[in-house]
C-alpha atoms as a PDB file:
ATOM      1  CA  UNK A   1       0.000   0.000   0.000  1.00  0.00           C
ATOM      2  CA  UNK A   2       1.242   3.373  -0.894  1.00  0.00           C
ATOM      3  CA  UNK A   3       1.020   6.664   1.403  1.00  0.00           C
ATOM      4  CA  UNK A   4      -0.505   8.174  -1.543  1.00  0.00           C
ATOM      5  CA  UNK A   5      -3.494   5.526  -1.741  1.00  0.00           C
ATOM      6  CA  UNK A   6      -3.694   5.136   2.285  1.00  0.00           C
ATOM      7  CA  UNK A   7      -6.750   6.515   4.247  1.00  0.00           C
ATOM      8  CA  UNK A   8      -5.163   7.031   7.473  1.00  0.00           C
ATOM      9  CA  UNK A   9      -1.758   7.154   8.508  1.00  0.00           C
ATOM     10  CA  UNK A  10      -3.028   4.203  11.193  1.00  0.00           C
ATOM     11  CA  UNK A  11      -3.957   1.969   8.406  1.00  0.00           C
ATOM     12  CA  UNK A  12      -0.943   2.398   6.242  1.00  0.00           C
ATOM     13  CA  UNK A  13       1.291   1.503   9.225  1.00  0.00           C
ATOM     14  CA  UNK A  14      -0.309  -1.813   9.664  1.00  0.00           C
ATOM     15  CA  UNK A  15      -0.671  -2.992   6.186  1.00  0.00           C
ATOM     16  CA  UNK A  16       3.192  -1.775   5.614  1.00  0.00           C
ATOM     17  CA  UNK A  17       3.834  -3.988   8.872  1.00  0.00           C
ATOM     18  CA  UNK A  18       1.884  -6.975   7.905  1.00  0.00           C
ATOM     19  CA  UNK A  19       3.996  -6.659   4.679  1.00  0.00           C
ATOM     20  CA  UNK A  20       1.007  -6.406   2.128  1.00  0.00           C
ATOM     21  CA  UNK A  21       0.116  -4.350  -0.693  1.00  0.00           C
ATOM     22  CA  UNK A  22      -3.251  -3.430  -2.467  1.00  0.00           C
ATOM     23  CA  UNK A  23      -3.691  -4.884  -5.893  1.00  0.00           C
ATOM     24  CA  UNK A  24      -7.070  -4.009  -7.536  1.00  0.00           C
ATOM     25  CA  UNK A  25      -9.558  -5.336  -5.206  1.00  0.00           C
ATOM     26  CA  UNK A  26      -7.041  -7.762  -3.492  1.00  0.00           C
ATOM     27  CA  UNK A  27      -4.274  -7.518  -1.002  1.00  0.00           C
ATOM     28  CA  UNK A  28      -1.142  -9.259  -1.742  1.00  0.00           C
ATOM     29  CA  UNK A  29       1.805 -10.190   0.316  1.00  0.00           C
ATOM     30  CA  UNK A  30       4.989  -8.484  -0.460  1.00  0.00           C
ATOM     31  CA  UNK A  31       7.439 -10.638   1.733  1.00  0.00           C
ATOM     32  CA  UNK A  32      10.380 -12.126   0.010  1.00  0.00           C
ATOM     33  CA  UNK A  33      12.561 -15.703   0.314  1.00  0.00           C
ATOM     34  CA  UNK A  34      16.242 -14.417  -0.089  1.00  0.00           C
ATOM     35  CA  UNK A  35      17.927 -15.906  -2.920  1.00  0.00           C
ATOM     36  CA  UNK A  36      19.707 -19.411  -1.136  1.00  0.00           C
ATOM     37  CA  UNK A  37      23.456 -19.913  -1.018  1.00  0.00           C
ATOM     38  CA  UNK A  38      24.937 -22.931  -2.671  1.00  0.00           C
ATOM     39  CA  UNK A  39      26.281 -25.983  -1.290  1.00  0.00           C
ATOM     40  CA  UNK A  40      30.035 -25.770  -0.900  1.00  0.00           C
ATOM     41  CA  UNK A  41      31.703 -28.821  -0.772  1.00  0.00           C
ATOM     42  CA  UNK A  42      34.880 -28.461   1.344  1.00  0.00           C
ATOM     43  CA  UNK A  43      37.342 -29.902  -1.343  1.00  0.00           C
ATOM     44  CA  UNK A  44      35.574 -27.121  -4.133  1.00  0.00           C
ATOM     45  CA  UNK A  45      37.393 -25.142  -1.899  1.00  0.00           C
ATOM     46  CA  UNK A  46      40.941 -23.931  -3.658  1.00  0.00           C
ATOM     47  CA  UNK A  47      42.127 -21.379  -1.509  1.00  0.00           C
ATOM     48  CA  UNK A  48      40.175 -19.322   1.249  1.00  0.00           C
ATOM     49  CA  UNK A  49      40.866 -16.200   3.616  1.00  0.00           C
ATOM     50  CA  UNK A  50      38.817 -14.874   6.831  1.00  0.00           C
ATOM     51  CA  UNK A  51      38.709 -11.310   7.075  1.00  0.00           C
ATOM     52  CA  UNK A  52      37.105  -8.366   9.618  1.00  0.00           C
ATOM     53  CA  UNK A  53      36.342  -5.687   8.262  1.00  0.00           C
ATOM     54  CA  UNK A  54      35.290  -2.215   9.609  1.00  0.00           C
ATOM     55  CA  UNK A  55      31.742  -0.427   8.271  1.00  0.00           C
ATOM     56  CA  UNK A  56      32.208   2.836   9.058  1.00  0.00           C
ATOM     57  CA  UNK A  57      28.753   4.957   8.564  1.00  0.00           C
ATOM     58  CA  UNK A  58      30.442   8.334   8.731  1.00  0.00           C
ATOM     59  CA  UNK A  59      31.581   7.257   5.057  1.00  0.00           C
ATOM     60  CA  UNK A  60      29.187   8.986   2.684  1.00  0.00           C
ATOM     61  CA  UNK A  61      29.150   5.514   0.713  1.00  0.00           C
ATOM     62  CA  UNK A  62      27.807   3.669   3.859  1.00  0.00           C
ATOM     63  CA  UNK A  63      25.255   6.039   4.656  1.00  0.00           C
ATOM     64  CA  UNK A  64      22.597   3.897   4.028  1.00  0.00           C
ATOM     65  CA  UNK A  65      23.058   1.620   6.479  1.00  0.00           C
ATOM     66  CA  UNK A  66      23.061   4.515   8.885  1.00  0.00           C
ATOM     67  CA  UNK A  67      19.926   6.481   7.460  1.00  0.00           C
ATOM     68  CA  UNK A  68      16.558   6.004   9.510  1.00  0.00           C
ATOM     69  CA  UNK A  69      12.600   6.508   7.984  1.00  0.00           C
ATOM     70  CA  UNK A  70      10.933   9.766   8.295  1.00  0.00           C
ATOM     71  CA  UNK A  71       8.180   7.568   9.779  1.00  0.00           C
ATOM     72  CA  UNK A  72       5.406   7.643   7.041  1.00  0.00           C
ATOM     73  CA  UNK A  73       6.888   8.152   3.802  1.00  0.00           C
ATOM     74  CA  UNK A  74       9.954   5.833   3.800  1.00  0.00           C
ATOM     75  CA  UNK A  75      10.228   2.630   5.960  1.00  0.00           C
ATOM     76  CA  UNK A  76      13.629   2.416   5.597  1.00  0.00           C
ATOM     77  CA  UNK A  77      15.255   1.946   9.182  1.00  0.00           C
ATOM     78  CA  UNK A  78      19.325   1.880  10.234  1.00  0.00           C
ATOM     79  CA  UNK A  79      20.505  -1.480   9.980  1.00  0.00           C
ATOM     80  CA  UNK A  80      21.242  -1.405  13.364  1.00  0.00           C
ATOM     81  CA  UNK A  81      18.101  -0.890  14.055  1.00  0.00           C
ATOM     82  CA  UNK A  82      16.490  -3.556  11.560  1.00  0.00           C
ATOM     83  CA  UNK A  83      18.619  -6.398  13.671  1.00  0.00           C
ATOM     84  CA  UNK A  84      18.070  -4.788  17.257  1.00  0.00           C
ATOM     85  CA  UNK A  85      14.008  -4.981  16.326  1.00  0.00           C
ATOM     86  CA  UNK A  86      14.208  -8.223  14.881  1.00  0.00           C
ATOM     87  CA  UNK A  87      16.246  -9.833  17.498  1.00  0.00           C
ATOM     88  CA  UNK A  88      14.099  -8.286  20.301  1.00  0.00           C
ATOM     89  CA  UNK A  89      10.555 -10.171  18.210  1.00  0.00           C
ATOM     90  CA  UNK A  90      12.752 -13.290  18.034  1.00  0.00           C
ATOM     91  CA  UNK A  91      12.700 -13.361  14.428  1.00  0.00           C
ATOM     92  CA  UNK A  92      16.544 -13.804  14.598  1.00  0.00           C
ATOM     93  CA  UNK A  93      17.921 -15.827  17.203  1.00  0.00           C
ATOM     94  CA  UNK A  94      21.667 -16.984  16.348  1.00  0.00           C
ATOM     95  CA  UNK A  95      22.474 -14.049  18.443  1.00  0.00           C
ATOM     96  CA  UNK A  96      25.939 -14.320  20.002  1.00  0.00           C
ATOM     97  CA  UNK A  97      28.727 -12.878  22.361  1.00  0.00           C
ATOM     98  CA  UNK A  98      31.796 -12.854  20.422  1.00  0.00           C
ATOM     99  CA  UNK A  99      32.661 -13.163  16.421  1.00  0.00           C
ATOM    100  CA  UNK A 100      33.514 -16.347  17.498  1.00  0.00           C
ATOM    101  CA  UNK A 101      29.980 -17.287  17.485  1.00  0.00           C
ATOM    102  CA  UNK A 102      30.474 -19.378  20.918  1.00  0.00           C
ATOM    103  CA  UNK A 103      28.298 -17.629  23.810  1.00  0.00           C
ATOM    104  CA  UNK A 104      24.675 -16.907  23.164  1.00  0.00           C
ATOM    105  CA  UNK A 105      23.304 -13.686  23.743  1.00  0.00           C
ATOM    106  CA  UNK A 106      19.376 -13.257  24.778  1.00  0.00           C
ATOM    107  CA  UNK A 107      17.150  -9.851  24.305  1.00  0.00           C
ATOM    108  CA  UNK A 108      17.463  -9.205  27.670  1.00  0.00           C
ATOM    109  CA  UNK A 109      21.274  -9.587  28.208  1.00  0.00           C
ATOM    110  CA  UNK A 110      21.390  -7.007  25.127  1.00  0.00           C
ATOM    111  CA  UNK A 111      19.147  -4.604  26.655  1.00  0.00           C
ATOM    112  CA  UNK A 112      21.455  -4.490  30.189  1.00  0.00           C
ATOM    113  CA  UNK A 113      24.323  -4.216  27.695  1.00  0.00           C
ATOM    114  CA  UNK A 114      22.817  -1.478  25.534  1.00  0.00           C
ATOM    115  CA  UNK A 115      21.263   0.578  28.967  1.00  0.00           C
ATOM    116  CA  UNK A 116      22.804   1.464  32.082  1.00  0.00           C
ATOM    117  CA  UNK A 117      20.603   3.324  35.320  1.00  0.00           C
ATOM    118  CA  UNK A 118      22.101   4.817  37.656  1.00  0.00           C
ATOM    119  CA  UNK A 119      21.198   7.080  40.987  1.00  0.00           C
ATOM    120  CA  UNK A 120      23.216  10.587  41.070  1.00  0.00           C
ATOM    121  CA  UNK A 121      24.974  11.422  43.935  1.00  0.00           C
ATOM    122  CA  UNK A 122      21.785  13.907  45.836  1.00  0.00           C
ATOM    123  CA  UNK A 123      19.719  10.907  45.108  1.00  0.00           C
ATOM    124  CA  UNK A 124      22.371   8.575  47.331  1.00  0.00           C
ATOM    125  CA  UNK A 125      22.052  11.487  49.812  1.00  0.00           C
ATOM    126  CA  UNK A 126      18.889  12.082  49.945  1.00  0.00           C
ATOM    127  CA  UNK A 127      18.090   8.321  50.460  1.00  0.00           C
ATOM    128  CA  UNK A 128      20.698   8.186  53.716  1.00  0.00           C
ATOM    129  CA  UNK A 129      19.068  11.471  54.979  1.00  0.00           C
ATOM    130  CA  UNK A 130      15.519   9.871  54.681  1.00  0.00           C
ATOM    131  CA  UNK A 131      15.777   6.083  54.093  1.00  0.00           C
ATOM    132  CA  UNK A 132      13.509   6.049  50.729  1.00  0.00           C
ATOM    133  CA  UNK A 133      12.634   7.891  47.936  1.00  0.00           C
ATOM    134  CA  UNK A 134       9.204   8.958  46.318  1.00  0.00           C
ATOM    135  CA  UNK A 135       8.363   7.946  42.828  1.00  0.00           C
ATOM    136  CA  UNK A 136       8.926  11.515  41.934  1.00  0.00           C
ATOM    137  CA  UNK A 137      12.415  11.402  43.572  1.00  0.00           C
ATOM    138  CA  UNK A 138      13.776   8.358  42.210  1.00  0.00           C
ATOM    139  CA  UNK A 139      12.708  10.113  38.684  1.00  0.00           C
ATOM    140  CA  UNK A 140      14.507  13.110  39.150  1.00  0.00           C
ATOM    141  CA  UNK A 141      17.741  11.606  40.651  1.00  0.00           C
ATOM    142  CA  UNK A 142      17.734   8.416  38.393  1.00  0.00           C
ATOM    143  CA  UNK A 143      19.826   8.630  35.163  1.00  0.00           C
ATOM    144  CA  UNK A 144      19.501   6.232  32.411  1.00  0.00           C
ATOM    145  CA  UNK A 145      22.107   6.274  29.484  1.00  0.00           C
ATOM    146  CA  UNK A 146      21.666   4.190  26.598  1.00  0.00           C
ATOM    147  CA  UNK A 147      23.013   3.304  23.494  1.00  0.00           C
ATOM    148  CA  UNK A 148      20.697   4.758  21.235  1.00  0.00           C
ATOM    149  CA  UNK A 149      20.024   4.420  16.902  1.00  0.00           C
ATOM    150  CA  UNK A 150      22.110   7.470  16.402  1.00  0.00           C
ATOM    151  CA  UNK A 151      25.255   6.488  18.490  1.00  0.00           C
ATOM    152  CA  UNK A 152      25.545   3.346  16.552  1.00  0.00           C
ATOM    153  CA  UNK A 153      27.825   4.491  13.505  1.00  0.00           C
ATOM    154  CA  UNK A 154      30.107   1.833  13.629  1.00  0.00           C
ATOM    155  CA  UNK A 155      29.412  -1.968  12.131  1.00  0.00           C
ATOM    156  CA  UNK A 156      31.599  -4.920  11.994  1.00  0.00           C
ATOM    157  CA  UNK A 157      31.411  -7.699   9.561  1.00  0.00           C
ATOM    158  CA  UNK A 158      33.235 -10.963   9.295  1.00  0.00           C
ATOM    159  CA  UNK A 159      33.611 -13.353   5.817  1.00  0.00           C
ATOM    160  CA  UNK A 160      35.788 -15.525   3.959  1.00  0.00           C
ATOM    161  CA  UNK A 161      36.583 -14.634   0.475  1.00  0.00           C
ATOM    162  CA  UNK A 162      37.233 -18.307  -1.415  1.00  0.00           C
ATOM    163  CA  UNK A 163      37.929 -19.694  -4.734  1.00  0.00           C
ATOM    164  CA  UNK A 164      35.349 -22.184  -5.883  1.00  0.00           C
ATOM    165  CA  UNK A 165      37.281 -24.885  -8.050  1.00  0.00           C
ATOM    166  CA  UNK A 166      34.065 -26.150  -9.223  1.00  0.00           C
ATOM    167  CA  UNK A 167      33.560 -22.192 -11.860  1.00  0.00           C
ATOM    168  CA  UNK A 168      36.337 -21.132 -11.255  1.00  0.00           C
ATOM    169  CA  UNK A 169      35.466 -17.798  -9.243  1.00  0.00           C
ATOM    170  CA  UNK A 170      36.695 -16.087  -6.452  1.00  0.00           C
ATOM    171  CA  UNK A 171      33.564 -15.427  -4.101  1.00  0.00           C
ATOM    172  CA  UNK A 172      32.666 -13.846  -0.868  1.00  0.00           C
ATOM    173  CA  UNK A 173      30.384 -15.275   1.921  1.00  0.00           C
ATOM    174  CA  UNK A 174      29.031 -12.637   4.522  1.00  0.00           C
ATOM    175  CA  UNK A 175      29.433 -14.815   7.794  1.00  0.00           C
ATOM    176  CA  UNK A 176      28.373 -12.107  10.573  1.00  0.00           C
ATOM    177  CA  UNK A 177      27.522  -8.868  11.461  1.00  0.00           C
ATOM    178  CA  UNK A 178      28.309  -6.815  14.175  1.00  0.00           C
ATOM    179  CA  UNK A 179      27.067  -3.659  15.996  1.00  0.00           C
ATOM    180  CA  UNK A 180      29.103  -1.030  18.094  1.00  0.00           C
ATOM    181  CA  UNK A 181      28.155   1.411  20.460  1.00  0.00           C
ATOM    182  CA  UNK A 182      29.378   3.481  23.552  1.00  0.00           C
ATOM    183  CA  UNK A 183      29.518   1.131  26.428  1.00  0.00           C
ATOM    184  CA  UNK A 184      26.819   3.021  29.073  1.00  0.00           C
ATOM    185  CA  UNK A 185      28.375   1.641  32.164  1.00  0.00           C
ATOM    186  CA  UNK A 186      30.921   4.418  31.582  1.00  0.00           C
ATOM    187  CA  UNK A 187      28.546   7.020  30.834  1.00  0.00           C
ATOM    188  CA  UNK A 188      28.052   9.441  33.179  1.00  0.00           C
ATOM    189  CA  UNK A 189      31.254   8.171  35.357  1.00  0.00           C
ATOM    190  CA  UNK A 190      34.135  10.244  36.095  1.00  0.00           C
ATOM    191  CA  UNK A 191      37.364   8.870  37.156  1.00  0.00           C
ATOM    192  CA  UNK A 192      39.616   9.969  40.138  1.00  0.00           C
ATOM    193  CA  UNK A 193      41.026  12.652  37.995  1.00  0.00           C
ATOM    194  CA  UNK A 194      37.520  14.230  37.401  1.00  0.00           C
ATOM    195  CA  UNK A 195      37.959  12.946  33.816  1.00  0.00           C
ATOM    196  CA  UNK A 196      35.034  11.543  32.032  1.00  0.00           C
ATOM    197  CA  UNK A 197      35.647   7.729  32.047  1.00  0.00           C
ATOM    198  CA  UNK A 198      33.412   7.171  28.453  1.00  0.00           C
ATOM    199  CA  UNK A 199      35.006   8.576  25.171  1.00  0.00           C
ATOM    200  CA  UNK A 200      32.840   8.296  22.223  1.00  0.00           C
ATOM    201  CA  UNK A 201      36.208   6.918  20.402  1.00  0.00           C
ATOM    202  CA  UNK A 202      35.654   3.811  22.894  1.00  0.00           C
ATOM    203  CA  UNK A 203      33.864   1.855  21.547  1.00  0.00           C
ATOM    204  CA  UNK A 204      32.453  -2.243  22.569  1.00  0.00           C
ATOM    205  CA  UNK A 205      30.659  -4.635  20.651  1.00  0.00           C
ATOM    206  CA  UNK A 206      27.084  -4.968  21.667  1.00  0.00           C
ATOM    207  CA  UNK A 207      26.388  -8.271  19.597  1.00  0.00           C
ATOM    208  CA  UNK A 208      26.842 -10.227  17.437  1.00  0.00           C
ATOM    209  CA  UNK A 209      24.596 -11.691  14.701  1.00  0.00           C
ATOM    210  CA  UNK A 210      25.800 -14.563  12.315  1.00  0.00           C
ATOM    211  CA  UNK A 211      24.517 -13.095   9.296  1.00  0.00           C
ATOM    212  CA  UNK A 212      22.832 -16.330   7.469  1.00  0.00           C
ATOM    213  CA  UNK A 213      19.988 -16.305  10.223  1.00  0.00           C
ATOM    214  CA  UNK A 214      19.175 -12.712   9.278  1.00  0.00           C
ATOM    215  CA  UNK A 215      19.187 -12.724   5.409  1.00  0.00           C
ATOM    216  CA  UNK A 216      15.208 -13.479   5.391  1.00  0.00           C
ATOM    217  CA  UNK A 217      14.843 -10.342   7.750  1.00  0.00           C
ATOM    218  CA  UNK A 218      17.321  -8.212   5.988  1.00  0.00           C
ATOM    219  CA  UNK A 219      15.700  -8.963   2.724  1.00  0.00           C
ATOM    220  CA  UNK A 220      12.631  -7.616   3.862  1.00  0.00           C
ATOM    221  CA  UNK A 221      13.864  -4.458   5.142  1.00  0.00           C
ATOM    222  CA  UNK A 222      14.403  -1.643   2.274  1.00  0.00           C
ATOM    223  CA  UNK A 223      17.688   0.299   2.350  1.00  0.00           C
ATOM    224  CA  UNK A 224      17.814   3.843   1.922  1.00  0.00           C
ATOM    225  CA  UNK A 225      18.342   5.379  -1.577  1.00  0.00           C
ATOM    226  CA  UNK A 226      18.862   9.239  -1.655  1.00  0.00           C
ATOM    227  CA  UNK A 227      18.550   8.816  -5.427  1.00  0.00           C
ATOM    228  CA  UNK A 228      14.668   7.215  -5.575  1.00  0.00           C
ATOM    229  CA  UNK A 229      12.404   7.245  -2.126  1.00  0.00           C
ATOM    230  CA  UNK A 230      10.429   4.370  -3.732  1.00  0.00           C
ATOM    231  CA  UNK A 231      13.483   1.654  -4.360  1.00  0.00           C
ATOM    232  CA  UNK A 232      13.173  -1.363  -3.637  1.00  0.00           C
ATOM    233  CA  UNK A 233      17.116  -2.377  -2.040  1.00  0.00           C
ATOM    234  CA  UNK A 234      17.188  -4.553   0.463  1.00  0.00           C
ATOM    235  CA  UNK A 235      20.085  -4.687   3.152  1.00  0.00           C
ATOM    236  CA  UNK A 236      20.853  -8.638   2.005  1.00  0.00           C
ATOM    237  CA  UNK A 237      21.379  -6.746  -1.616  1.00  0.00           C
ATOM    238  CA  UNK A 238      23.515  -4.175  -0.715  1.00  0.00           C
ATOM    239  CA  UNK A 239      25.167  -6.519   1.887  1.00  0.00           C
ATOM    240  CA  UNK A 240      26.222  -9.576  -0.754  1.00  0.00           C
ATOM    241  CA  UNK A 241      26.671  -7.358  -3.325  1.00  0.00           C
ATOM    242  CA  UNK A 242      30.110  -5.378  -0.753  1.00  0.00           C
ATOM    243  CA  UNK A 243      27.830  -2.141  -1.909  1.00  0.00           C
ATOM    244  CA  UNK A 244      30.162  -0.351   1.271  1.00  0.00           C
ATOM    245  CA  UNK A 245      33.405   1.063   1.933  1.00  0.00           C
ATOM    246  CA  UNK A 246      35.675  -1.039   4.649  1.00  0.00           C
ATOM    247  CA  UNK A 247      38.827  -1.365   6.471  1.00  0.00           C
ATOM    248  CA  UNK A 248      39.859  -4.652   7.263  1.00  0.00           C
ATOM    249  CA  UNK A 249      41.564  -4.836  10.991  1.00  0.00           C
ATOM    250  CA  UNK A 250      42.370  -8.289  10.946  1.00  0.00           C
ATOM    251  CA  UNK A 251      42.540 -11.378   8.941  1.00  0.00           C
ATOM    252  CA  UNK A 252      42.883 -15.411   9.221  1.00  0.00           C
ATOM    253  CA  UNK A 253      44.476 -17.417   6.040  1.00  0.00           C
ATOM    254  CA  UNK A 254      45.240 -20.512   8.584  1.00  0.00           C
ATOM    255  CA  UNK A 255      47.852 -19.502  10.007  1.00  0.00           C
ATOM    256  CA  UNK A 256      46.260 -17.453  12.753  1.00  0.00           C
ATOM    257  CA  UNK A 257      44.730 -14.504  13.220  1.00  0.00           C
ATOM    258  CA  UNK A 258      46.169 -10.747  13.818  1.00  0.00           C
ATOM    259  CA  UNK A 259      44.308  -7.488  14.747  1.00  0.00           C
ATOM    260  CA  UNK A 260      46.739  -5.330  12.697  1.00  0.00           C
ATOM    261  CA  UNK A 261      46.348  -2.615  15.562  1.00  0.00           C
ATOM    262  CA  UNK A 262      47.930  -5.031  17.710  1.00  0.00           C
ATOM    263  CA  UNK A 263      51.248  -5.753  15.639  1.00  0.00           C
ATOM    264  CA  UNK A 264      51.147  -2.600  14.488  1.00  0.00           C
ATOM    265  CA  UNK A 265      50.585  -0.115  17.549  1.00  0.00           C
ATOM    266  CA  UNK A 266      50.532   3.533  17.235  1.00  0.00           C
ATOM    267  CA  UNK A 267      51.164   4.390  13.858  1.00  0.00           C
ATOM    268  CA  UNK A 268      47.701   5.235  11.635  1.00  0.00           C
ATOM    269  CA  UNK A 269      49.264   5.057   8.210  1.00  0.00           C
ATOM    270  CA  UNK A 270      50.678   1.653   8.754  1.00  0.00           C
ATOM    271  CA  UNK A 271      47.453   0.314   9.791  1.00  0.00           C
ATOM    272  CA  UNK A 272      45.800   1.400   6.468  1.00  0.00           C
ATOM    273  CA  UNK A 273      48.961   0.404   4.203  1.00  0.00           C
ATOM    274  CA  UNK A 274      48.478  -3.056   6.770  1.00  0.00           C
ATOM    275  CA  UNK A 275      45.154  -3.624   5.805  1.00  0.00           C
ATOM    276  CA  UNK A 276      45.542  -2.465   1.826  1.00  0.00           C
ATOM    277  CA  UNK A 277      48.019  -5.373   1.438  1.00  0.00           C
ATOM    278  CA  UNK A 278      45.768  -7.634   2.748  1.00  0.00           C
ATOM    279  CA  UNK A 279      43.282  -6.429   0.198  1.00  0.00           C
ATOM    280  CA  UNK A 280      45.876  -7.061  -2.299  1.00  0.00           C
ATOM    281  CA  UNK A 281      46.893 -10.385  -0.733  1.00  0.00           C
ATOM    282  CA  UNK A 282      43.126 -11.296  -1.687  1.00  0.00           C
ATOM    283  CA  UNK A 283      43.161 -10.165  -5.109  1.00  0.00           C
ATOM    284  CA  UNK A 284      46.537 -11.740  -5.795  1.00  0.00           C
ATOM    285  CA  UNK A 285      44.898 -15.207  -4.339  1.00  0.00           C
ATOM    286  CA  UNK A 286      42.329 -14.875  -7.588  1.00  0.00           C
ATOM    287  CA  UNK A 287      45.374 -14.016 -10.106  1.00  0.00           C
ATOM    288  CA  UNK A 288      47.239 -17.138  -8.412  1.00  0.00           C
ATOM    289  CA  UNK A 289      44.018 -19.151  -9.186  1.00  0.00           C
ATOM    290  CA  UNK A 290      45.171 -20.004 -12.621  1.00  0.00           C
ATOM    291  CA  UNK A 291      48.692 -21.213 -11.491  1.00  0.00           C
ATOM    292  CA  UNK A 292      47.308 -24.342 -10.263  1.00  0.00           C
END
């Protein structure tokens, strides 16, 4: 259903929700089955390499993934957003701790992660002067920080470029997707010095999301497109298509894995030259393809 065909705003909402769309006299469902991967046999596999890359939304390339709907017009949402929704309604569930994918995370444990409450210092006062505090009082001396939408400019994604033996083709496989924030448990606190203990260049991983269990949300949620309002891009397009701009901090080709900031510390420019030759190192695995 379009805004311009809608009676209310109300009923628009919940048709766009329920995922259908008026046809003539009939209303059809516009929900879509992401296009399957293919089996990969473990010997089609020539050569592979694991790589971490960094999404970051401040890049006017990424933008879309950062972008959130006006609310009526557009239902295009940030991609953080998208997941934190879906994994909250349990429509994704392969929800874990670490890129390892090895301790589960539940709604709940996401939400402490995500928000922090804490009393100020009056409020401790006033509850040794009088022993308790009225609803009113625990409102005004109770501060919640959270990670909101709008803090979240930062994603992480982990995959394994490969060379499939069977065509011939060097291919990419999206294996999860990550989310980072300001950690709230340091909002708010000051250290011994007086200094502010949370920088907003500190950031923590909030979860992590192994990205086949979200394609079939993901290709139901639009992406933003500055260039045409009424597109039809889903995140699971722009997403296996490497429509972004990244910086890979670390890599695995079997040997082990690095983060480059770790043996390369303090120096900016070798990080990046770091991480370009491991974008070369990938390219050169596709030229070495034919050598075998």
């Amino acid at each position: 259903m379009s805004i311009l065909n809608a009676k209310s705003p109300e009923s628009f909402r919940k048709y766009r929700e329920m995922g259908m769309i008026k046809r003539g006299d009939s209303m059809v469902s516009t929900k879509v089955t992401p296009l399957k991967y293919g089996f990969i046999e473990d010997h089609d596999i020539l050569k592979s390499m694991v790589v971490w890359e960094i999404i970051d939304m401040n890049d006017k390339i990424n933008q879309p993934y950062y972008h959130n709907e006006d609310g009526i017009v557009s239902q295009n949402k940030s991609l953080y957003q998208v997941l934190f929704d879906a994994i909250n309604s349990g429509k994704i569930k392969e929800v874990y701790d670490d890129e390892l994918f090895t301790t589960r995370l539940t709604p709940e444990a996401i939400q402490s992660r995500i928000k922090n409450v804490v009393m100020s210092n009056a409020g401790i006062d006033r509850l040794n002067e009088t022993g308790k505090l009225t609803e009113e009082e625990k409102k005004e001396f109770t501060n919640v920080y959270e990670t909101k939408t709008e803090n979240v400019k930062v994603l992480k994604i982990k995959g394994m470029w490969y060379i499939d033996k069977r065509d011939s083709q060097m291919k990419y496989r999206l294996l999860g997707i990550a989310a980072m924030g300001q950690d709230p448990s340091t909002m708010g606190q000051f250290g011994p010095d007086g200094q502010p203990l949370a920088s907003k260049d500190e950031l923590i991983d909030l979860f992590w999301v192994y990205y086949p269990d979200a394609r079939e949300v993901l290709a139901n949620s639009i992406a933003f497109n500055s260039k045409n309002l009424s597109s039809d891009i889903s995140f699971d397009d722009l997403l296996n298509a490497r429509r972004f701009s990244t910086v890979i901090y670390k890599s695995d080709n079997g040997l082990g894995n690095g983060v480059i900031k770790d043996y390369i510390p303090k120096d900016a420019d070798e990080q990046l030259e770091e991480s370009e030759r491991i974008k070369a190192q990938i390219l050169q695995m596709e030229n070495d393809m034919w050598n075998y």
